[in-house]
C-alpha atoms as a PDB file:
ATOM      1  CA  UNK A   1     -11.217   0.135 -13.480  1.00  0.00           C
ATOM      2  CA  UNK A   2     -11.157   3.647 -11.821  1.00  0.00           C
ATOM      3  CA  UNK A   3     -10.925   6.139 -14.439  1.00  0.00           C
ATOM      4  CA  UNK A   4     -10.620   9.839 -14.969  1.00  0.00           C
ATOM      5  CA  UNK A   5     -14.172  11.378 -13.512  1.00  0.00           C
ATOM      6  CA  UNK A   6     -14.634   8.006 -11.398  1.00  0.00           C
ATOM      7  CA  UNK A   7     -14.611   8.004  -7.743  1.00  0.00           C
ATOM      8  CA  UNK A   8     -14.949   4.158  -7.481  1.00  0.00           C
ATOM      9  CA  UNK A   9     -14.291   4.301  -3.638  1.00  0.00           C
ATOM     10  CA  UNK A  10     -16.721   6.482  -2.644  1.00  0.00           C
ATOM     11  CA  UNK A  11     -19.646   3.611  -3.932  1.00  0.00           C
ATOM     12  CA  UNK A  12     -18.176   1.087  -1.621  1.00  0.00           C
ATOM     13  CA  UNK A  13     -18.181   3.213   1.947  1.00  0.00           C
ATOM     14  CA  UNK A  14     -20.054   5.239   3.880  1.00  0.00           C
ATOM     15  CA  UNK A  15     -19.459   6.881   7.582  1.00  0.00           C
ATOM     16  CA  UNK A  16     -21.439   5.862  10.318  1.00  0.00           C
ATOM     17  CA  UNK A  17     -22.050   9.446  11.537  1.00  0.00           C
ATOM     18  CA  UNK A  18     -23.278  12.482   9.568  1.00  0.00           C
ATOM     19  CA  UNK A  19     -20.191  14.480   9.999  1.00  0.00           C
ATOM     20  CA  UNK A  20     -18.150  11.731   8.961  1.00  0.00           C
ATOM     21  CA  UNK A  21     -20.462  11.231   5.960  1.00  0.00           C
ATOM     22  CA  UNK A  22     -19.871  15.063   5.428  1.00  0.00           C
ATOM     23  CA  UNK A  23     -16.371  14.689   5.914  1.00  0.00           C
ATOM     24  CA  UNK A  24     -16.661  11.963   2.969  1.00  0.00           C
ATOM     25  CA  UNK A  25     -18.504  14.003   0.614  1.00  0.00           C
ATOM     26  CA  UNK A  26     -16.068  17.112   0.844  1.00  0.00           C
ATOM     27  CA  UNK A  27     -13.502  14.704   0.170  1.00  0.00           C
ATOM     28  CA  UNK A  28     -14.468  13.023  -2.936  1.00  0.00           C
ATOM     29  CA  UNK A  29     -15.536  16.435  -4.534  1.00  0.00           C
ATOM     30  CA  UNK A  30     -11.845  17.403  -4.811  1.00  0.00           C
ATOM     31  CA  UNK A  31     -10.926  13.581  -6.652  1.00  0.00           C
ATOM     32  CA  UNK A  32     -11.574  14.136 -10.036  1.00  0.00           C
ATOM     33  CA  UNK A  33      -9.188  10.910 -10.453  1.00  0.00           C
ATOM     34  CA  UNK A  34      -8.176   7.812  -8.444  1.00  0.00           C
ATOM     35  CA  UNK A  35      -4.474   8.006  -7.554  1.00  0.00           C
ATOM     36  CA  UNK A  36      -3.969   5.625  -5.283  1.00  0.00           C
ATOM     37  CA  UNK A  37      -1.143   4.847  -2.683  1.00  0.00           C
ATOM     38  CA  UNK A  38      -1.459   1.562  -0.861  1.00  0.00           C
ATOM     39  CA  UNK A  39       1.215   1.449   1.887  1.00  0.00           C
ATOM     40  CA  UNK A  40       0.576  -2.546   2.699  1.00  0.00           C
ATOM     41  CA  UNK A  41       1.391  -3.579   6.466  1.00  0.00           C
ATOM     42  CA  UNK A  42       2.342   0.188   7.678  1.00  0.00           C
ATOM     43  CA  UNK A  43       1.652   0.157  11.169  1.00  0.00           C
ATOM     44  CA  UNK A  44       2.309   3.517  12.624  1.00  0.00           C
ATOM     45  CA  UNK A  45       4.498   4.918  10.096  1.00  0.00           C
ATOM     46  CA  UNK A  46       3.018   8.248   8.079  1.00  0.00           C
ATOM     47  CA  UNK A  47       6.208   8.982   6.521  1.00  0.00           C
ATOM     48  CA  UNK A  48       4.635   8.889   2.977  1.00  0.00           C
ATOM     49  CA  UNK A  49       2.421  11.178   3.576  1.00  0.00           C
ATOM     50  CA  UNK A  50       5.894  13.296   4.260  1.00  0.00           C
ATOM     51  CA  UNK A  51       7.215  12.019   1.406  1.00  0.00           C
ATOM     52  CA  UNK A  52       4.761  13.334  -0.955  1.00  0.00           C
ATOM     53  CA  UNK A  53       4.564  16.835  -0.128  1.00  0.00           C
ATOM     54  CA  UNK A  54       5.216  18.989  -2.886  1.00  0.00           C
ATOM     55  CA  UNK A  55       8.678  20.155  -1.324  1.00  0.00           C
ATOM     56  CA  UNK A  56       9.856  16.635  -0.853  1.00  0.00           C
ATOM     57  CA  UNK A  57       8.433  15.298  -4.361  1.00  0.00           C
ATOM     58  CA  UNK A  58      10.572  18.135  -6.115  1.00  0.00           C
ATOM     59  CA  UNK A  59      13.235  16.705  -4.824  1.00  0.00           C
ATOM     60  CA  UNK A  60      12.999  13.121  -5.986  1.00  0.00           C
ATOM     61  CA  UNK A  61      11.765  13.813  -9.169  1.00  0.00           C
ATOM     62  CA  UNK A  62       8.536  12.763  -8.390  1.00  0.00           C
ATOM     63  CA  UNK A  63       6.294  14.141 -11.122  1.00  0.00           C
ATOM     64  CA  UNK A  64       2.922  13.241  -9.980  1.00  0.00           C
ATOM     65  CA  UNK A  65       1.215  12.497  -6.459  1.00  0.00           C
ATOM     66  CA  UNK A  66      -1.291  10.329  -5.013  1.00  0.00           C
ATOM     67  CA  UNK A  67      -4.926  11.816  -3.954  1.00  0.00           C
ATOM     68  CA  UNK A  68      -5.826   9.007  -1.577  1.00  0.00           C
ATOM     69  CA  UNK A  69      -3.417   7.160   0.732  1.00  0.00           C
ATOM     70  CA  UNK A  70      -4.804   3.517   1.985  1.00  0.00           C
ATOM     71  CA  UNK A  71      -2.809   2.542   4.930  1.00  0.00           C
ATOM     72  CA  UNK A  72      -3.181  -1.568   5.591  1.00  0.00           C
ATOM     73  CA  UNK A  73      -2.429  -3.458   8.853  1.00  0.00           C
ATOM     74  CA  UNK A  74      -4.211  -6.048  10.220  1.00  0.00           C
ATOM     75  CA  UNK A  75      -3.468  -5.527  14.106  1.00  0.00           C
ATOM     76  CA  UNK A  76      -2.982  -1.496  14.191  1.00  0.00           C
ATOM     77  CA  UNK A  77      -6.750  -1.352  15.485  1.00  0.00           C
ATOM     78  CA  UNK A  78      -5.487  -1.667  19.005  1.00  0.00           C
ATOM     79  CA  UNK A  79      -3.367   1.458  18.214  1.00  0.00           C
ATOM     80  CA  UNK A  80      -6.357   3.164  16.495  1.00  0.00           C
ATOM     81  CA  UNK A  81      -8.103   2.967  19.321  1.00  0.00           C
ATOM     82  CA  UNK A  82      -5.960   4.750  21.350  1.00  0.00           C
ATOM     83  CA  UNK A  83      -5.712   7.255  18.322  1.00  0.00           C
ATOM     84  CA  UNK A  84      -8.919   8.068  19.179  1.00  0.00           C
ATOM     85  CA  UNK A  85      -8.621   9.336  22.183  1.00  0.00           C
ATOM     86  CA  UNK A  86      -5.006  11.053  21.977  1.00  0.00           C
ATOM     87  CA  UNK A  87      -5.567  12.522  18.531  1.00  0.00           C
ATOM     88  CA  UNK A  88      -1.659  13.057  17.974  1.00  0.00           C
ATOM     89  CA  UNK A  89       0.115  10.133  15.734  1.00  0.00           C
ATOM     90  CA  UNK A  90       3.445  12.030  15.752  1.00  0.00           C
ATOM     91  CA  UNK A  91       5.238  14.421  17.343  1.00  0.00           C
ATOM     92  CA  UNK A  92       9.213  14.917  17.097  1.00  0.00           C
ATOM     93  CA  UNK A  93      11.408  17.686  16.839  1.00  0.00           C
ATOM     94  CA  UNK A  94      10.682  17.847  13.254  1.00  0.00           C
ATOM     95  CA  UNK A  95       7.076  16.620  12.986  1.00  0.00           C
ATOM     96  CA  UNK A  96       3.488  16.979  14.106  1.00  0.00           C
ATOM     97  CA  UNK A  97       1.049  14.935  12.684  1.00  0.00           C
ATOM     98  CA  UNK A  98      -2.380  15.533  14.403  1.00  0.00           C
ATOM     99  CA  UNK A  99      -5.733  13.556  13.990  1.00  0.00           C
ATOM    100  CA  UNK A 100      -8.357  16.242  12.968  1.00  0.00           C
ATOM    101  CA  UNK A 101     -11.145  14.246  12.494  1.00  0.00           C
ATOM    102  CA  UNK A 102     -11.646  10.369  12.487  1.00  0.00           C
ATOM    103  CA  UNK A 103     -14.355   8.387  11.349  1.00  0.00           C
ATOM    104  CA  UNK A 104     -15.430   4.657  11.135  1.00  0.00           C
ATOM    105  CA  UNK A 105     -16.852   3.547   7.969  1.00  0.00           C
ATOM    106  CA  UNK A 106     -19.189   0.836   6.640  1.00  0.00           C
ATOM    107  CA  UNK A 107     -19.929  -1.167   3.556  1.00  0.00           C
ATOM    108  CA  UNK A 108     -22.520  -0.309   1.874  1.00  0.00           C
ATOM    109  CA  UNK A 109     -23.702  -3.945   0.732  1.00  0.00           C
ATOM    110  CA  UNK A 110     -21.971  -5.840   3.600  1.00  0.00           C
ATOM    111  CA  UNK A 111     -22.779  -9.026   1.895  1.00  0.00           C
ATOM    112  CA  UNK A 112     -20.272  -7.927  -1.080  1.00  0.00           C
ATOM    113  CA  UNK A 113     -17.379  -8.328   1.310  1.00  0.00           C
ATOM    114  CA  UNK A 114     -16.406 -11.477   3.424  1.00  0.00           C
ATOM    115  CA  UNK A 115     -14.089 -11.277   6.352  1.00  0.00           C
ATOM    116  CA  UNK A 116     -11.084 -14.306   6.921  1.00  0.00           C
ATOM    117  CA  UNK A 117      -7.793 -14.441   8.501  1.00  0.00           C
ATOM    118  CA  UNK A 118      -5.569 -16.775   7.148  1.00  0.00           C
ATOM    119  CA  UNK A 119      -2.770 -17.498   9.810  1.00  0.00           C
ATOM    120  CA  UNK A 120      -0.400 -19.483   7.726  1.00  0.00           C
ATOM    121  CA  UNK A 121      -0.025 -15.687   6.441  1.00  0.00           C
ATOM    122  CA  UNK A 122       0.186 -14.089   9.825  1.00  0.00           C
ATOM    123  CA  UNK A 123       1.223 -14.396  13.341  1.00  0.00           C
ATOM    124  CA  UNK A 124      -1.152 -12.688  15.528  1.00  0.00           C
ATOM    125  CA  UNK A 125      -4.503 -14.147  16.450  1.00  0.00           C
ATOM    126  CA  UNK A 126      -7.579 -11.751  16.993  1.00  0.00           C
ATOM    127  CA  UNK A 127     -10.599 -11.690  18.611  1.00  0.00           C
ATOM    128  CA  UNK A 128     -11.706  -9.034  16.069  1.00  0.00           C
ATOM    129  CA  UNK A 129     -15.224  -9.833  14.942  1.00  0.00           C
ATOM    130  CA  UNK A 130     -14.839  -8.078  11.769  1.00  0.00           C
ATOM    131  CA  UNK A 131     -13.264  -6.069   9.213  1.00  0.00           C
ATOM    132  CA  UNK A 132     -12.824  -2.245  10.062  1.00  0.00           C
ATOM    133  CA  UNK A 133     -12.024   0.979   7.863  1.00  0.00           C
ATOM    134  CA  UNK A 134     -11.379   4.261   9.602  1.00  0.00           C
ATOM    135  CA  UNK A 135     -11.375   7.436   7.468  1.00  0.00           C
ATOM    136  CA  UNK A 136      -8.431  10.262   9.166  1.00  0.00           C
ATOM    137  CA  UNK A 137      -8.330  13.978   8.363  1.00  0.00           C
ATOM    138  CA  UNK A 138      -4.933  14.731   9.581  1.00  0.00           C
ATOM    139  CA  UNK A 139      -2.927  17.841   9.848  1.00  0.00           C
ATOM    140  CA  UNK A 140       0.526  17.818   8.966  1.00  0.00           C
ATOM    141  CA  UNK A 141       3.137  20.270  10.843  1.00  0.00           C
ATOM    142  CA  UNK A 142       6.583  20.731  10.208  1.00  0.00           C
ATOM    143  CA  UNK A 143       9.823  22.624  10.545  1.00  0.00           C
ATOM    144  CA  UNK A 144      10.880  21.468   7.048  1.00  0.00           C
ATOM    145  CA  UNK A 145       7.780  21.315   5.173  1.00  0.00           C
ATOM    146  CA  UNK A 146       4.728  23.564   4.351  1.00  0.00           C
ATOM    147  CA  UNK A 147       1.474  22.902   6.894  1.00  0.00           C
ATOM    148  CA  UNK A 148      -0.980  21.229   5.001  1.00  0.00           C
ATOM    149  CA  UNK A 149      -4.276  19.014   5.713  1.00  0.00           C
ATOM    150  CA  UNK A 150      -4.127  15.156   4.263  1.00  0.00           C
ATOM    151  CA  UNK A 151      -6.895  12.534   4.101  1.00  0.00           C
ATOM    152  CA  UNK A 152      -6.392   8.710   4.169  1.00  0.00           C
ATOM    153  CA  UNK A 153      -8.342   5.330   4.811  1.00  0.00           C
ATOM    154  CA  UNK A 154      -6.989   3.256   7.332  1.00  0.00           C
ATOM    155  CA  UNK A 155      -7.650  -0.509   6.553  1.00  0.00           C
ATOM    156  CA  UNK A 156      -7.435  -3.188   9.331  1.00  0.00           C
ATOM    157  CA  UNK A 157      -6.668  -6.240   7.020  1.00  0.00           C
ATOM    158  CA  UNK A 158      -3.986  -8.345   5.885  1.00  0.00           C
ATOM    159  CA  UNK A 159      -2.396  -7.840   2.955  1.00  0.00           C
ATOM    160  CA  UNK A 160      -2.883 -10.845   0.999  1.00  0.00           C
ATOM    161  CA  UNK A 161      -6.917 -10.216   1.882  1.00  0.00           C
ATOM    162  CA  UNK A 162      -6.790  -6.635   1.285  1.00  0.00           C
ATOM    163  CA  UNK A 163      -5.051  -7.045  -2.458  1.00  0.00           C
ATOM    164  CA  UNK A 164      -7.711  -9.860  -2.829  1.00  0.00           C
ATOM    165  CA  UNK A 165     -10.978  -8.654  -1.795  1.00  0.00           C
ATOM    166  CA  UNK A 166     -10.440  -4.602  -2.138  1.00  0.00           C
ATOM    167  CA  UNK A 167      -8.040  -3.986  -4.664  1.00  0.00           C
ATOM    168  CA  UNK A 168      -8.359  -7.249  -7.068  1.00  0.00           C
ATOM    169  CA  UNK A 169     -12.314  -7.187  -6.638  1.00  0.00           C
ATOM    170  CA  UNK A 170     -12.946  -3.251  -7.220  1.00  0.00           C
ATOM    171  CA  UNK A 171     -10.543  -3.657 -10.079  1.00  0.00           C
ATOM    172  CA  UNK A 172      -8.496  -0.673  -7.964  1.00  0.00           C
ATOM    173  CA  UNK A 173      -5.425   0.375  -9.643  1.00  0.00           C
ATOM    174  CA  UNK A 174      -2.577   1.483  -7.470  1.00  0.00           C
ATOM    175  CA  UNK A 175      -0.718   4.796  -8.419  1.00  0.00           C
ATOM    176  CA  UNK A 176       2.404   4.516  -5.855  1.00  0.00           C
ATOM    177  CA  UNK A 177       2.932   0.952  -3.856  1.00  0.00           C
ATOM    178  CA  UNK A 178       4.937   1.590  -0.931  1.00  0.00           C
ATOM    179  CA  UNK A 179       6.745  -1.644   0.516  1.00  0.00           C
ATOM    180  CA  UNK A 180       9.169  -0.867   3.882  1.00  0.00           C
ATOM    181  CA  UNK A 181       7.894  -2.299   6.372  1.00  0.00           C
ATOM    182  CA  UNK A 182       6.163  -5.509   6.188  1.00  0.00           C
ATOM    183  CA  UNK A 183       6.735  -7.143   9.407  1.00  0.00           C
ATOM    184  CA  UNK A 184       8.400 -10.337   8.215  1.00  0.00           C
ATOM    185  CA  UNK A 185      10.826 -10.054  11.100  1.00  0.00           C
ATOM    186  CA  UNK A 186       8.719  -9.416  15.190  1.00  0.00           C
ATOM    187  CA  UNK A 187       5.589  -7.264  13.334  1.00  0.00           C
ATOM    188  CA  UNK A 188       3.854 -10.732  13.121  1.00  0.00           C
ATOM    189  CA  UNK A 189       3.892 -11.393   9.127  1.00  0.00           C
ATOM    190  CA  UNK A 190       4.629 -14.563   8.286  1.00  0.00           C
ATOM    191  CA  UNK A 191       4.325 -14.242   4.302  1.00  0.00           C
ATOM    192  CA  UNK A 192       5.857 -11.265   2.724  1.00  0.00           C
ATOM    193  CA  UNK A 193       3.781  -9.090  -0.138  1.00  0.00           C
ATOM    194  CA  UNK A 194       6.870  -9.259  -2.277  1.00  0.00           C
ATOM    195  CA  UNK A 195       5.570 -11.467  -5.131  1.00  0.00           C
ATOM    196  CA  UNK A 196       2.868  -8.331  -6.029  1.00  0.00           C
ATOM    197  CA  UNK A 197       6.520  -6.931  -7.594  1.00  0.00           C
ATOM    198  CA  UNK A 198       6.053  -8.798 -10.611  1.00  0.00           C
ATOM    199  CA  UNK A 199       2.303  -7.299 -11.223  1.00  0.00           C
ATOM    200  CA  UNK A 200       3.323  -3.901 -11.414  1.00  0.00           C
ATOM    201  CA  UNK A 201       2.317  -3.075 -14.544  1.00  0.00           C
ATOM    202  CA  UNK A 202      -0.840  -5.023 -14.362  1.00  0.00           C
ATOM    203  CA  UNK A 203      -1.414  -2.821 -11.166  1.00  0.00           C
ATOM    204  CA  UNK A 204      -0.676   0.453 -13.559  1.00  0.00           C
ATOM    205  CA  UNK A 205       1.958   1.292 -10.362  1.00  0.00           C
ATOM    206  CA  UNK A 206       3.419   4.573 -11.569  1.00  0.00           C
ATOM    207  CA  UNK A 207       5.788   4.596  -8.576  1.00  0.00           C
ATOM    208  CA  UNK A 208       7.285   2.008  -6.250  1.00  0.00           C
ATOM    209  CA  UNK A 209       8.869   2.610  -3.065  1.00  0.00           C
ATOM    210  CA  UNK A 210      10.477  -0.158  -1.544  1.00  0.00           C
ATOM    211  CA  UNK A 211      13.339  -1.760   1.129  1.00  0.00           C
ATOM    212  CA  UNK A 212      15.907  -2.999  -0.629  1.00  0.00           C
ATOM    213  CA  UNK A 213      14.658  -6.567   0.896  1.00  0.00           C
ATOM    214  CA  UNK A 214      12.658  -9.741  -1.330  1.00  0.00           C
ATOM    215  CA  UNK A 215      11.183 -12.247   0.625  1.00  0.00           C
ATOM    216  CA  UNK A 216      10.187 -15.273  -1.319  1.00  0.00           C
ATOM    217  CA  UNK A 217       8.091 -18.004  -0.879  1.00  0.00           C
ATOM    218  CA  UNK A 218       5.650 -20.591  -2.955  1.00  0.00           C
ATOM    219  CA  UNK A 219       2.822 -19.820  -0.713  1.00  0.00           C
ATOM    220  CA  UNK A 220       3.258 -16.220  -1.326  1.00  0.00           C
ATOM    221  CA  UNK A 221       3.622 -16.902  -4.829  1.00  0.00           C
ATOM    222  CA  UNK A 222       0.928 -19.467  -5.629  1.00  0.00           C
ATOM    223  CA  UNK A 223      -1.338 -16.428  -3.700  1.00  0.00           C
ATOM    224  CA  UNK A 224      -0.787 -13.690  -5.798  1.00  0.00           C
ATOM    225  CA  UNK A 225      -1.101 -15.607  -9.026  1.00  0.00           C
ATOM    226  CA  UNK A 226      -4.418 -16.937  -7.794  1.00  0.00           C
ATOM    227  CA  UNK A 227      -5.278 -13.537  -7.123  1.00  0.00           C
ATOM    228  CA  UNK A 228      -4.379 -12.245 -10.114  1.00  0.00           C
ATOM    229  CA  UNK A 229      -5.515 -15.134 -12.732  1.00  0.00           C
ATOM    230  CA  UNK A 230      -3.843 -13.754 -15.421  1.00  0.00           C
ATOM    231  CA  UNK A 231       0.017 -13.602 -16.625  1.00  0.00           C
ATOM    232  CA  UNK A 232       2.199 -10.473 -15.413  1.00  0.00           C
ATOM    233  CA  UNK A 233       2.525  -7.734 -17.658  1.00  0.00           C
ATOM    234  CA  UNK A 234       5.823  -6.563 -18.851  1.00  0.00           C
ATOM    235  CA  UNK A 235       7.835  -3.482 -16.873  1.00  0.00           C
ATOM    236  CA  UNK A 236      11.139  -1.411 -16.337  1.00  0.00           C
ATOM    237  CA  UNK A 237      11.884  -0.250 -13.353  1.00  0.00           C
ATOM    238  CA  UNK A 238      14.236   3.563 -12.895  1.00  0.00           C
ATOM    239  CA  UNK A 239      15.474   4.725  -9.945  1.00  0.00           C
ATOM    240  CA  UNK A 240      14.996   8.312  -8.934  1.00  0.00           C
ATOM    241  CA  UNK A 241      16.055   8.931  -5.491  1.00  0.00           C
ATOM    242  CA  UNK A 242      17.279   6.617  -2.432  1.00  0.00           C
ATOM    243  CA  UNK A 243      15.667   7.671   1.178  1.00  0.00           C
ATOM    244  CA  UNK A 244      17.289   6.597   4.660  1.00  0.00           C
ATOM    245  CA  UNK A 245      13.324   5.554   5.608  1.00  0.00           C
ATOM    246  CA  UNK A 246      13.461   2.252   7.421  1.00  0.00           C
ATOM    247  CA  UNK A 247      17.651   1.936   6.751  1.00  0.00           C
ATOM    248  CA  UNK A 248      17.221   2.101   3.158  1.00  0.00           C
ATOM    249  CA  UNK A 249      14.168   3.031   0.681  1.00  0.00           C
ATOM    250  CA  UNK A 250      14.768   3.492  -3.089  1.00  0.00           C
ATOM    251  CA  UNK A 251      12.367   5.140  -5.412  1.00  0.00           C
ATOM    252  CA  UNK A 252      11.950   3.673  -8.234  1.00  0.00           C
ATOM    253  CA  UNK A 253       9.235   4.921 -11.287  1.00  0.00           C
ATOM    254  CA  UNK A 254       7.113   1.927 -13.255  1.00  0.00           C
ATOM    255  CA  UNK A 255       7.651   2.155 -17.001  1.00  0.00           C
ATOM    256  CA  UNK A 256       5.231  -0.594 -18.378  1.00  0.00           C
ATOM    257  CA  UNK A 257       6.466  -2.606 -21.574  1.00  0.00           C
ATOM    258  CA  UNK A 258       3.970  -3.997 -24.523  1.00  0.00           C
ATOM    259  CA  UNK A 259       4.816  -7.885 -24.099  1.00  0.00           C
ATOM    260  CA  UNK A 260       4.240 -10.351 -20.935  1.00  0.00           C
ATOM    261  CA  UNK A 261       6.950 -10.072 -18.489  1.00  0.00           C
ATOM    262  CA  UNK A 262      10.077 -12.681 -18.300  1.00  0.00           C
ATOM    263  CA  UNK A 263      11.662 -14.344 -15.686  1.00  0.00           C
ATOM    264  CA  UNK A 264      15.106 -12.002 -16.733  1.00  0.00           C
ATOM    265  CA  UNK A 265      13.143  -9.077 -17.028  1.00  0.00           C
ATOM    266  CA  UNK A 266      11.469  -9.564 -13.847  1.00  0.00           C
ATOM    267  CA  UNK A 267      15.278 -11.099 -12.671  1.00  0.00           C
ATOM    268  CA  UNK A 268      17.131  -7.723 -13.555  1.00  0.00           C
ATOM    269  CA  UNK A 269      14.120  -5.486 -11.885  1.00  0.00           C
ATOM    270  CA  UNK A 270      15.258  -7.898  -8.634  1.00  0.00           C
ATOM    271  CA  UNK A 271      18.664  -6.979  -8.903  1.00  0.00           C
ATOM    272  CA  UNK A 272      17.676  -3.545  -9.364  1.00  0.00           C
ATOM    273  CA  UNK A 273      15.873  -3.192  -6.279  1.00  0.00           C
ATOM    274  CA  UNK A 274      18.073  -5.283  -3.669  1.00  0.00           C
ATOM    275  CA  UNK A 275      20.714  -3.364  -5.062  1.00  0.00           C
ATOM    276  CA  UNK A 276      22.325  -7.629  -5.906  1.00  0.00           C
ATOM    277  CA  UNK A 277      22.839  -7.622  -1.847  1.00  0.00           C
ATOM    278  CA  UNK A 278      19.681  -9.459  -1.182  1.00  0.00           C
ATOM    279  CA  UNK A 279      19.868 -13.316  -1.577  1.00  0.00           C
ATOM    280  CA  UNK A 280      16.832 -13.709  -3.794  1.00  0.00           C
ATOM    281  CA  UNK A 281      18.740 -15.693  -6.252  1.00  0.00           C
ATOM    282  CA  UNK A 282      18.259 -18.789  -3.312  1.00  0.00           C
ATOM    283  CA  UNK A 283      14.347 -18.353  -3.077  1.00  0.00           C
ATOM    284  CA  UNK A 284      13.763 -18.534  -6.694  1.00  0.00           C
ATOM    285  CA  UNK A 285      16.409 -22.072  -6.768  1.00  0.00           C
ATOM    286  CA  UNK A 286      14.048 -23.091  -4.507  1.00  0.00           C
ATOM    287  CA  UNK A 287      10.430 -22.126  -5.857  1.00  0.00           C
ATOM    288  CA  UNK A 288      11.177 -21.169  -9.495  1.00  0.00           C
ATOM    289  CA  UNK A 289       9.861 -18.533 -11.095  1.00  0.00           C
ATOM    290  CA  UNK A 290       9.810 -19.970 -14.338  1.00  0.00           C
ATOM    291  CA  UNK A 291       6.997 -22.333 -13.208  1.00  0.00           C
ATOM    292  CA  UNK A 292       4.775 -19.051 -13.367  1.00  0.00           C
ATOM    293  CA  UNK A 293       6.161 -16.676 -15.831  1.00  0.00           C
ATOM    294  CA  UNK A 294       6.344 -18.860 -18.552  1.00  0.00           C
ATOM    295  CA  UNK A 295       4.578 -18.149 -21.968  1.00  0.00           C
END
């Protein structure tokens, strides 16, 4: 487990070039603690970053932030390629987010990590050889919001894999989980990262950001408890603030309980987050939850 005075990351990567190792080093020097935000499946959207500035935070009640963002996607390469070259990921009336520096990075025992795409989990098909990790230095401009420099790791993975062989196998814990755009409906995902939800509090998730969508399936399920091998912890969920990101984001702080977590507990945290619009209540007829949060 990352700790206080633990930079567990920096042991598993390295940058191919000597700036980028630089880049690295002058990093980690400022982490004096993990706080880690995994934005699973998040394409080309940087609002989090947004979302986290001290400005916004203030006004969601957000009492403490993230030090290192981990974006996931397992096609965005195509996109970071072009990133590259163009060096500008947004720029709207309101926003400039520029690429300052960007550098590939590398295991540093390859043979710890294994690379496999599992396509009953997703819908594109790749020639990609391998795994990649791209380290961005960005520079964040705005007519809103103070100018300030942020770092983050750009994973091209799948989620499932990613939670599995990063997260799970580093024994990462995950400060903020954001969950808005998973691509269940023409991004290509086939089975949705919801069931993490009930691992929360095994995750030590402070802060959960999240559609007001919970896509359900047995595969998905059966996955994550695999993953997990253990029973989920209990939790409480409280909802601070409600964004228009993505037509509807709550936020929602993690309070973790002492006990395992129940089917109603986990039931009423459901309810809680679809806001009782979403037709969860048909998934879990179908694959119950009971089967796996049982005693």
């Amino acid at each position: 487990m990352s700790g206080e005075g633990e930079n567990m990351l920096k042991e598993l990567f390295r940058a191919i070039s000597p700036q980028g190792e630089d880049t690295l080093t002058k990093f980690f020097s400022g982490i004096q603690e993990e706080k880690i935000l995994w934005y699973p499946a998040s394409g080309g959207d940087f609002r989090d970053i947004l979302e986290f500035s001290p400005e916004r935070m203030e006004k969601h009640a957000l009492g403490e932030a993230p030090n290192i963002f981990f974006h996931s996607d397992y096609m965005y390469y195509h996109e970071m390629n072009l990133i590259e070259n163009l060096k500008v990921l947004i720029d709207d009336r309101k926003t400039k987010i520029t690429v300052l520096e960007i550098h590939p990075l590398i295991w540093r025992n390859p043979r710890a990590y294994r690379y496999s795409i599992n396509f009953d989990f997703t819908g594109f098909h790749t020639s990609e050889p391998k795994f990649k990790v791209h380290f961005l230095k960005l520079l964040i401009e705005s007519n809103m919001l103070a100018t300030r420099e942020v770092c983050l790791f750009y994973f091209h993975l799948e989620n499932f894999h990613f939670l599995e062989d990063v997260i799970l196998k580093n024994n990462f814990k995950i400060h903020t989980l954001v969950k808005t755009n998973t691509g269940m409906g023409f991004g290509g995902g086939k089975i949705c990262i919801s069931p993490v939800y009930q691992y929360l509090a095994n995750l030590e998730v402070k802060y959960l950001l999240t559609d007001h969508m919970f896509h359900w399936s047995r595969e998905g399920q059966e996955r994550i408890g695999n993953a997990f091998r253990t029973k989920p912890k209990e939790f409480y969920l409280k909802k601070l603030y409600e964004l228009s990101w993505n037509g509807g984001t709550g936020i929602f702080q993690v309070h973790p309980g002492e006990h395992r977590l129940t089917l109603q507990q986990f039931e009423e945290s459901l309810q809680i987050i679809t806001k009782g619009d979403e037709p969860w209540q048909s998934y879990v007829t179908l694959f119950p939850l009971d089967e796996y949060l049982r005693p």
